[in-house]
PDB file of N, CA and C in Angstrom:
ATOM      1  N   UNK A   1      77.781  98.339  82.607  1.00  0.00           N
ATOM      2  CA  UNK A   1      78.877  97.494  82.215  1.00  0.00           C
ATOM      3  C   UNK A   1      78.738  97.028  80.770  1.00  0.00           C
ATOM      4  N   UNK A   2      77.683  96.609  80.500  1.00  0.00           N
ATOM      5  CA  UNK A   2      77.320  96.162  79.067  1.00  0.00           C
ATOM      6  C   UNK A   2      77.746  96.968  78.142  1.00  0.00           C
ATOM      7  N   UNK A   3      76.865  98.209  78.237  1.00  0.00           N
ATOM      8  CA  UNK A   3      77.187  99.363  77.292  1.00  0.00           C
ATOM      9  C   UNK A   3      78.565 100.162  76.799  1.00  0.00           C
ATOM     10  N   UNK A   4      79.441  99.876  77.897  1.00  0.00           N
ATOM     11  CA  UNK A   4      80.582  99.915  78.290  1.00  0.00           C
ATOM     12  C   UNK A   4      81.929  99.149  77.183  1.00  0.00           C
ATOM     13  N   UNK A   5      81.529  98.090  77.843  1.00  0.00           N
ATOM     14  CA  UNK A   5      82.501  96.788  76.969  1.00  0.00           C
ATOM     15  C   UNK A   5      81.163  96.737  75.422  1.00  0.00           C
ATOM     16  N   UNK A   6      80.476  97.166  75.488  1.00  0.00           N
ATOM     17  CA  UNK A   6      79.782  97.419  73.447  1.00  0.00           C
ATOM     18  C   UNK A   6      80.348  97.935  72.957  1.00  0.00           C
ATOM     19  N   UNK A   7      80.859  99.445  73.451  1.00  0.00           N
ATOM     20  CA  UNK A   7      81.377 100.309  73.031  1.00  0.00           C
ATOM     21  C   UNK A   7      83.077 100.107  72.873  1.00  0.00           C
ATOM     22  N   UNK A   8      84.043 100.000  73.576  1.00  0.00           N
ATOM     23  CA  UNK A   8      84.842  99.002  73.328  1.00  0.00           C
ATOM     24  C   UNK A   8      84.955  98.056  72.351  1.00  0.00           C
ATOM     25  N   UNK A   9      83.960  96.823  72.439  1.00  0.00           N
ATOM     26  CA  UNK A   9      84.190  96.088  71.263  1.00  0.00           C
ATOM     27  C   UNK A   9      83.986  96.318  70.015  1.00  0.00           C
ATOM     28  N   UNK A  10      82.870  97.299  69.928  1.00  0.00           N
ATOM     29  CA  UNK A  10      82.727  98.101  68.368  1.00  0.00           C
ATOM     30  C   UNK A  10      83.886  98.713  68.038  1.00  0.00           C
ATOM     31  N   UNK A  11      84.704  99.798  68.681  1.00  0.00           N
ATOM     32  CA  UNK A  11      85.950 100.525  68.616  1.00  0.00           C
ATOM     33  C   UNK A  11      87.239  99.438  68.397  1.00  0.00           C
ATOM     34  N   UNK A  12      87.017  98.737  69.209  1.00  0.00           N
ATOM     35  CA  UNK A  12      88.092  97.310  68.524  1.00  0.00           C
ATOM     36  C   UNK A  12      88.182  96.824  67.415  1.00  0.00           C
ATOM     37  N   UNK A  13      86.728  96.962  66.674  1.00  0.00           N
ATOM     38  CA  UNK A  13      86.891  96.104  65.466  1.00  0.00           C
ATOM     39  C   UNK A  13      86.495  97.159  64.380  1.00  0.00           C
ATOM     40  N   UNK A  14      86.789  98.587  64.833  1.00  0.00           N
ATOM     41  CA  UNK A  14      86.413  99.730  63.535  1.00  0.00           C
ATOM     42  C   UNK A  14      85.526 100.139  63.378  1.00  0.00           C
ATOM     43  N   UNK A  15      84.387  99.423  64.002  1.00  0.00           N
ATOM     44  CA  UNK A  15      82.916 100.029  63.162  1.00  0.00           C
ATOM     45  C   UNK A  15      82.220 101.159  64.327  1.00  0.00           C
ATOM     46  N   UNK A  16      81.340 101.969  63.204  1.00  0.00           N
ATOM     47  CA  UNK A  16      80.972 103.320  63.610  1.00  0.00           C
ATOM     48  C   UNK A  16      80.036 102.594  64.142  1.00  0.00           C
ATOM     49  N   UNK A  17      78.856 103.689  65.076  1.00  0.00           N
ATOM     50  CA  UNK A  17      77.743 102.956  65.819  1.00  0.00           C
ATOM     51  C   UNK A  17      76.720 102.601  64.328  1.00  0.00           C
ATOM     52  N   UNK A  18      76.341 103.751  63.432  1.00  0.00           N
ATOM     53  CA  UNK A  18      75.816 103.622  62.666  1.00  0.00           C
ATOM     54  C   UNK A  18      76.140 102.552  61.458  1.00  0.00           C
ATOM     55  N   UNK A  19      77.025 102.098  61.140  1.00  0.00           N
ATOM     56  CA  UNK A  19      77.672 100.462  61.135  1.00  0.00           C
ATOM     57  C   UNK A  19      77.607  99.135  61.545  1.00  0.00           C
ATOM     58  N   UNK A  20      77.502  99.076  62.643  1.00  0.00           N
ATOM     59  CA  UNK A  20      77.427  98.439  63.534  1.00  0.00           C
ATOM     60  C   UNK A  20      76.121  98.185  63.523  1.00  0.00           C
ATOM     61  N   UNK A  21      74.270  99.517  63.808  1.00  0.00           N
ATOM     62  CA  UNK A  21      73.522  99.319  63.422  1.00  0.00           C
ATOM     63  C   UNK A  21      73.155  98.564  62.131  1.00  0.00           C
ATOM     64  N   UNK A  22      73.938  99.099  61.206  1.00  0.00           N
ATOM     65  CA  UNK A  22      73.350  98.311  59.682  1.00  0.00           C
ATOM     66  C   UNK A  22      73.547  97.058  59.696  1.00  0.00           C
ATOM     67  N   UNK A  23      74.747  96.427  60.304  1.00  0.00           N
ATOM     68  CA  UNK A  23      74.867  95.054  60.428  1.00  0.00           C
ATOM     69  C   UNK A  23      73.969  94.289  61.153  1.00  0.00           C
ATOM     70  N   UNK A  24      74.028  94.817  62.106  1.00  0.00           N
ATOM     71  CA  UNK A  24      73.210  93.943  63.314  1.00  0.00           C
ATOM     72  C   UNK A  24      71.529  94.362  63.273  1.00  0.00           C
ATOM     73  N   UNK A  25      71.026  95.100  61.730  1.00  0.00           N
ATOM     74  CA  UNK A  25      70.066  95.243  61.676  1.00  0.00           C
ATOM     75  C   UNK A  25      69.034  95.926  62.897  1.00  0.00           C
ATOM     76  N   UNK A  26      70.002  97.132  63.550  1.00  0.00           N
ATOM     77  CA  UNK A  26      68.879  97.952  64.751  1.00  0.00           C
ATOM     78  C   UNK A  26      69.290  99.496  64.473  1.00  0.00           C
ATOM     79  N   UNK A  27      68.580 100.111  64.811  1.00  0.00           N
ATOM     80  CA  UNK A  27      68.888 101.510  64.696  1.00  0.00           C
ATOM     81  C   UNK A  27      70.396 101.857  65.382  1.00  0.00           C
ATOM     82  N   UNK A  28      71.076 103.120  64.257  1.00  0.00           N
ATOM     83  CA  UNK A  28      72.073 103.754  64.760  1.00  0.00           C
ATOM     84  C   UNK A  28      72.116 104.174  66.527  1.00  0.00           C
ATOM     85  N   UNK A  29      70.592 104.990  66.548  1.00  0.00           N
ATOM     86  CA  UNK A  29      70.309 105.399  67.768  1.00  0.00           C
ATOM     87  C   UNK A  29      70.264 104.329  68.952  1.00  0.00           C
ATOM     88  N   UNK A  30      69.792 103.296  68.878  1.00  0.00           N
ATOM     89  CA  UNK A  30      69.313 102.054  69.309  1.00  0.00           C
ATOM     90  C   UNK A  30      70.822 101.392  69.964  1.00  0.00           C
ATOM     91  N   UNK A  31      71.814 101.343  69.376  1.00  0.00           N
ATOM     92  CA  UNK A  31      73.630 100.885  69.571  1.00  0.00           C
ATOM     93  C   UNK A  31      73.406 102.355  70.529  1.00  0.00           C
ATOM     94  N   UNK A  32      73.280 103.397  70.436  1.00  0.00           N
ATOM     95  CA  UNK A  32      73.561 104.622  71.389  1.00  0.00           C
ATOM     96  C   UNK A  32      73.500 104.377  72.950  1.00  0.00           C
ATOM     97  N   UNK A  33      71.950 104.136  72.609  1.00  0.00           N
ATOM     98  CA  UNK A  33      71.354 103.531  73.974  1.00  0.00           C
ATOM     99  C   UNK A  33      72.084 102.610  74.888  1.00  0.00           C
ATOM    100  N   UNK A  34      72.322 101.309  73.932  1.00  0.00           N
ATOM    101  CA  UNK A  34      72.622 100.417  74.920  1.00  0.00           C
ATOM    102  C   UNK A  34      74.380 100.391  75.291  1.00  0.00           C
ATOM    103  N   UNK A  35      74.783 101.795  74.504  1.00  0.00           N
ATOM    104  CA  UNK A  35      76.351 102.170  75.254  1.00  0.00           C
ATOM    105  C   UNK A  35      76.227 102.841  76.279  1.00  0.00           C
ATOM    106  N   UNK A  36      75.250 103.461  76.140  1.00  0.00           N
ATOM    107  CA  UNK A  36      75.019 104.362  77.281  1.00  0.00           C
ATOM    108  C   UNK A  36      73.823 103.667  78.663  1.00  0.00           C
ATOM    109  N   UNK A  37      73.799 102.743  78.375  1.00  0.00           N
ATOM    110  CA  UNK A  37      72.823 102.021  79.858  1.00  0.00           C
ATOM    111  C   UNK A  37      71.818 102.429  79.360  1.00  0.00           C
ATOM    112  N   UNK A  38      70.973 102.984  78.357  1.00  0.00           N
ATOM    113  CA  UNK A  38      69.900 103.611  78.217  1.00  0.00           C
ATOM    114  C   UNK A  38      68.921 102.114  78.244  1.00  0.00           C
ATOM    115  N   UNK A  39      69.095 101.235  77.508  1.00  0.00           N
ATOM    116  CA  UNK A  39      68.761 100.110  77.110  1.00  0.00           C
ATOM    117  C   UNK A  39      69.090  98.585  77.074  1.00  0.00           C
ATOM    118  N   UNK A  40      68.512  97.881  77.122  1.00  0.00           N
ATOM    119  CA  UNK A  40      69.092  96.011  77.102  1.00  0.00           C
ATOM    120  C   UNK A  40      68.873  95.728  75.848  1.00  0.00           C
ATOM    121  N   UNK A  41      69.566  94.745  75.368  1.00  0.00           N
ATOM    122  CA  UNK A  41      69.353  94.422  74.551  1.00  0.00           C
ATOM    123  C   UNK A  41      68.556  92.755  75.005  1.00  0.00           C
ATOM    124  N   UNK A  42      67.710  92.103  73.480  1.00  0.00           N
ATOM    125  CA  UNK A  42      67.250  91.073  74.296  1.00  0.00           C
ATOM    126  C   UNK A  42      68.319  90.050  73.697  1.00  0.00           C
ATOM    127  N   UNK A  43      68.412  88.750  73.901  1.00  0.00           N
ATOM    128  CA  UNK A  43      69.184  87.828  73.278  1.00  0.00           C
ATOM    129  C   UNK A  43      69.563  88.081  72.180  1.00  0.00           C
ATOM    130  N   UNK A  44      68.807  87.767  71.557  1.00  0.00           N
ATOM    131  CA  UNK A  44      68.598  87.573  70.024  1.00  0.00           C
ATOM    132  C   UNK A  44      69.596  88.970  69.348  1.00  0.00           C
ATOM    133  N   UNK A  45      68.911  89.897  69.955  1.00  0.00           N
ATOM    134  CA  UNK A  45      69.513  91.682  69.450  1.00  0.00           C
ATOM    135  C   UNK A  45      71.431  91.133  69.724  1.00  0.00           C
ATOM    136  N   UNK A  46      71.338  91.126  71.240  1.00  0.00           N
ATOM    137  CA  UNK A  46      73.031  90.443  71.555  1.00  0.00           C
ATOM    138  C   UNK A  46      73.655  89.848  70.641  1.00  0.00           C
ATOM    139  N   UNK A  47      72.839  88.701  70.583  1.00  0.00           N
ATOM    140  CA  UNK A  47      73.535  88.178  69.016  1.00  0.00           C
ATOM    141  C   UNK A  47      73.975  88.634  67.912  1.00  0.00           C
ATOM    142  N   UNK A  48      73.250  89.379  67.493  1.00  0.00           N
ATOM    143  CA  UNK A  48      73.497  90.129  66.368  1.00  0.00           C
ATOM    144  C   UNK A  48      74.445  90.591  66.430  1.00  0.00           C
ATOM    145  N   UNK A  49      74.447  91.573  67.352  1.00  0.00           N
ATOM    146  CA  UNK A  49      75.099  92.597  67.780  1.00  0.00           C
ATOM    147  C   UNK A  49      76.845  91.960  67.447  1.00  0.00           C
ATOM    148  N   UNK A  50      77.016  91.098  68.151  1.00  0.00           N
ATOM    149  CA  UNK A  50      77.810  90.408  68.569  1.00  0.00           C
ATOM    150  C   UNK A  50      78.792  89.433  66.629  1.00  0.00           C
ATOM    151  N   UNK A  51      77.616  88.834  66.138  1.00  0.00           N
ATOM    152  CA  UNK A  51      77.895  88.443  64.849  1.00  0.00           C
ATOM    153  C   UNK A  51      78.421  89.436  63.964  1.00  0.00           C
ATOM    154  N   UNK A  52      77.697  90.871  64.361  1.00  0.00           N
ATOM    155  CA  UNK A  52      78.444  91.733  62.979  1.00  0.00           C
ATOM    156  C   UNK A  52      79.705  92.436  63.935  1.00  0.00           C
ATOM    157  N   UNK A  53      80.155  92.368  65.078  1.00  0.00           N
ATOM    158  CA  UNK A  53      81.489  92.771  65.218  1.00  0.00           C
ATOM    159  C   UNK A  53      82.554  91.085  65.499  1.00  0.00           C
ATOM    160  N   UNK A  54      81.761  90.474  64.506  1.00  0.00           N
ATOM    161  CA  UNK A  54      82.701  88.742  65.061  1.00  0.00           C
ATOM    162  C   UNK A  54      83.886  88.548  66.062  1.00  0.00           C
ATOM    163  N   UNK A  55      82.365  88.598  66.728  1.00  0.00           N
ATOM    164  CA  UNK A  55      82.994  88.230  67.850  1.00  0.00           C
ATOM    165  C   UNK A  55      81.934  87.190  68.832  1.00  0.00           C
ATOM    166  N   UNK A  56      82.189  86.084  69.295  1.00  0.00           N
ATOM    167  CA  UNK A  56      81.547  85.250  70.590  1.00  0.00           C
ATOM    168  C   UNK A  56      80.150  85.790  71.106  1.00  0.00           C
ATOM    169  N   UNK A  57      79.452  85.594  71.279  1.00  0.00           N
ATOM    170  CA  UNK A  57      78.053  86.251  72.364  1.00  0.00           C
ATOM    171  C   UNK A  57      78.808  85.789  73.934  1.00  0.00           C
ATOM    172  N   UNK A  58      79.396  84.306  73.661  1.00  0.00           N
ATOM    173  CA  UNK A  58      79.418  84.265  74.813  1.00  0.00           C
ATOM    174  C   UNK A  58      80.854  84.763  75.275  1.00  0.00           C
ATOM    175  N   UNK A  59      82.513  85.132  74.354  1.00  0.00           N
ATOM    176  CA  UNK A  59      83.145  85.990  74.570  1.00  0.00           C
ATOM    177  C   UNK A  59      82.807  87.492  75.366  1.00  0.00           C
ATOM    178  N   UNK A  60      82.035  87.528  74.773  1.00  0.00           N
ATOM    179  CA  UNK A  60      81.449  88.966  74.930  1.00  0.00           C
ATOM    180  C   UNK A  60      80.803  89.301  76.501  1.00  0.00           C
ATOM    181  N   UNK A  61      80.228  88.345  76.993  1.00  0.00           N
ATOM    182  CA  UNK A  61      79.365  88.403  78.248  1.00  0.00           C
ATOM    183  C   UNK A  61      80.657  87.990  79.132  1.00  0.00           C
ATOM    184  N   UNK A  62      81.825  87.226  78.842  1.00  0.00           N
ATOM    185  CA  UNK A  62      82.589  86.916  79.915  1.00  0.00           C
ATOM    186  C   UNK A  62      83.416  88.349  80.230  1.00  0.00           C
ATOM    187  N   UNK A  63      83.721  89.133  79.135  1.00  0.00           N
ATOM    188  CA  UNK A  63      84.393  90.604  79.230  1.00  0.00           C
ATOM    189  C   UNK A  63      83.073  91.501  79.834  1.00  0.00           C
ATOM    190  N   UNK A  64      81.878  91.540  79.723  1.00  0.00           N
ATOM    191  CA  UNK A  64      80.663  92.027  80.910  1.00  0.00           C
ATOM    192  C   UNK A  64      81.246  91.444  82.205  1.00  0.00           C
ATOM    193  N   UNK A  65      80.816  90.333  82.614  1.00  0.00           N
ATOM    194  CA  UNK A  65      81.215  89.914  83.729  1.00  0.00           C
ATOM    195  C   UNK A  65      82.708  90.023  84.355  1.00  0.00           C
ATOM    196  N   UNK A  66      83.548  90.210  83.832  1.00  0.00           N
ATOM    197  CA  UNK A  66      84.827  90.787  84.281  1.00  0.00           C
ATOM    198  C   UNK A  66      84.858  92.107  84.679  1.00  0.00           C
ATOM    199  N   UNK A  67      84.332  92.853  83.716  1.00  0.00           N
ATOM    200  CA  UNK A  67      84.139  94.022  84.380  1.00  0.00           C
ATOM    201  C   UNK A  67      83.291  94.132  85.354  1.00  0.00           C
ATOM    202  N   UNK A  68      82.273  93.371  85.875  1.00  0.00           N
ATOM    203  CA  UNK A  68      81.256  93.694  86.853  1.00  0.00           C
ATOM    204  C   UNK A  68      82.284  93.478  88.332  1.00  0.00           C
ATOM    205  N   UNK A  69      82.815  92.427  87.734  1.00  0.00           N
ATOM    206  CA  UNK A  69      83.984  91.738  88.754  1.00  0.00           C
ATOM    207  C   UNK A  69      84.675  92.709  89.515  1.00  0.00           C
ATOM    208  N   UNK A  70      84.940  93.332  88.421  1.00  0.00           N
ATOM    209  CA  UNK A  70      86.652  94.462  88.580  1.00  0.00           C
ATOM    210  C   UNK A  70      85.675  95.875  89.634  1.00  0.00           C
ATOM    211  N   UNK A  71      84.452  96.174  89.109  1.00  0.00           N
ATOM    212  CA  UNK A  71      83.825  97.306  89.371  1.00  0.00           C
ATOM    213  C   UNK A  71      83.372  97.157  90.904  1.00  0.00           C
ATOM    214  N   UNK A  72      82.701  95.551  91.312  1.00  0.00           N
ATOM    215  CA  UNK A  72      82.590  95.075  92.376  1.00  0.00           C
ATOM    216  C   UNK A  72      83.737  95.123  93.420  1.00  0.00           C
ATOM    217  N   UNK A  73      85.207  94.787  92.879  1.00  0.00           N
ATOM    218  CA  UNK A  73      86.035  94.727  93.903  1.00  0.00           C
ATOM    219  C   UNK A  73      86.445  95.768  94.211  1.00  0.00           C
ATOM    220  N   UNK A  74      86.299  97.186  93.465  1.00  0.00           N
ATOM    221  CA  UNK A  74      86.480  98.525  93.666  1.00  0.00           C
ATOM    222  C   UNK A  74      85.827  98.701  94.985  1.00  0.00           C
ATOM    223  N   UNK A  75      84.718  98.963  94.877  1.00  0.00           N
ATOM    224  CA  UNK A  75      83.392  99.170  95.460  1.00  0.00           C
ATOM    225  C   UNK A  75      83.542  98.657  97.209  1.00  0.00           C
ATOM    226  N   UNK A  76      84.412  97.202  97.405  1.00  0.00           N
ATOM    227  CA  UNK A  76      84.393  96.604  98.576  1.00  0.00           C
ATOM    228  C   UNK A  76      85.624  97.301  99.215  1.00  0.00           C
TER     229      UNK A  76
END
């Protein structure tokens, strides 16, 4: 779900993954990962993450949790 709505919100606001890396100071490859479930990010990384596509940390986790929502009520 995370990796999911990352990918999304990067594409919302224009920036390439490798962009997105330079801002938020982590590897190009590293944004790959955590679109793809490969990886978590820890807080701090979130943050970042989150500051160079300005946008909320905690915006951001309520569009995670919506989708977990939406994916959950599929599922039942």
């Amino acid at each position: 779900m995370l990796g999911r709505e990352l990918r999304k919100a990067r594409e919302r606001v224009g920036l390439s993954q490798e962009k997105l890396g330079f801002k938020a100071d982590v590897h190009r490859t590293y944004v790959s990962m955590l679109e793809r479930g490969k990886a978590s990010p820890t807080v701090e990384t979130l943050f970042r993450l989150c500051k160079a596509m300005r946008i909320r940390a905690s915006d951001f986790i309520r569009r995670v949790e919506k989708a977990s929502e939406r994916a959950s009520a599929r599922r039942s």
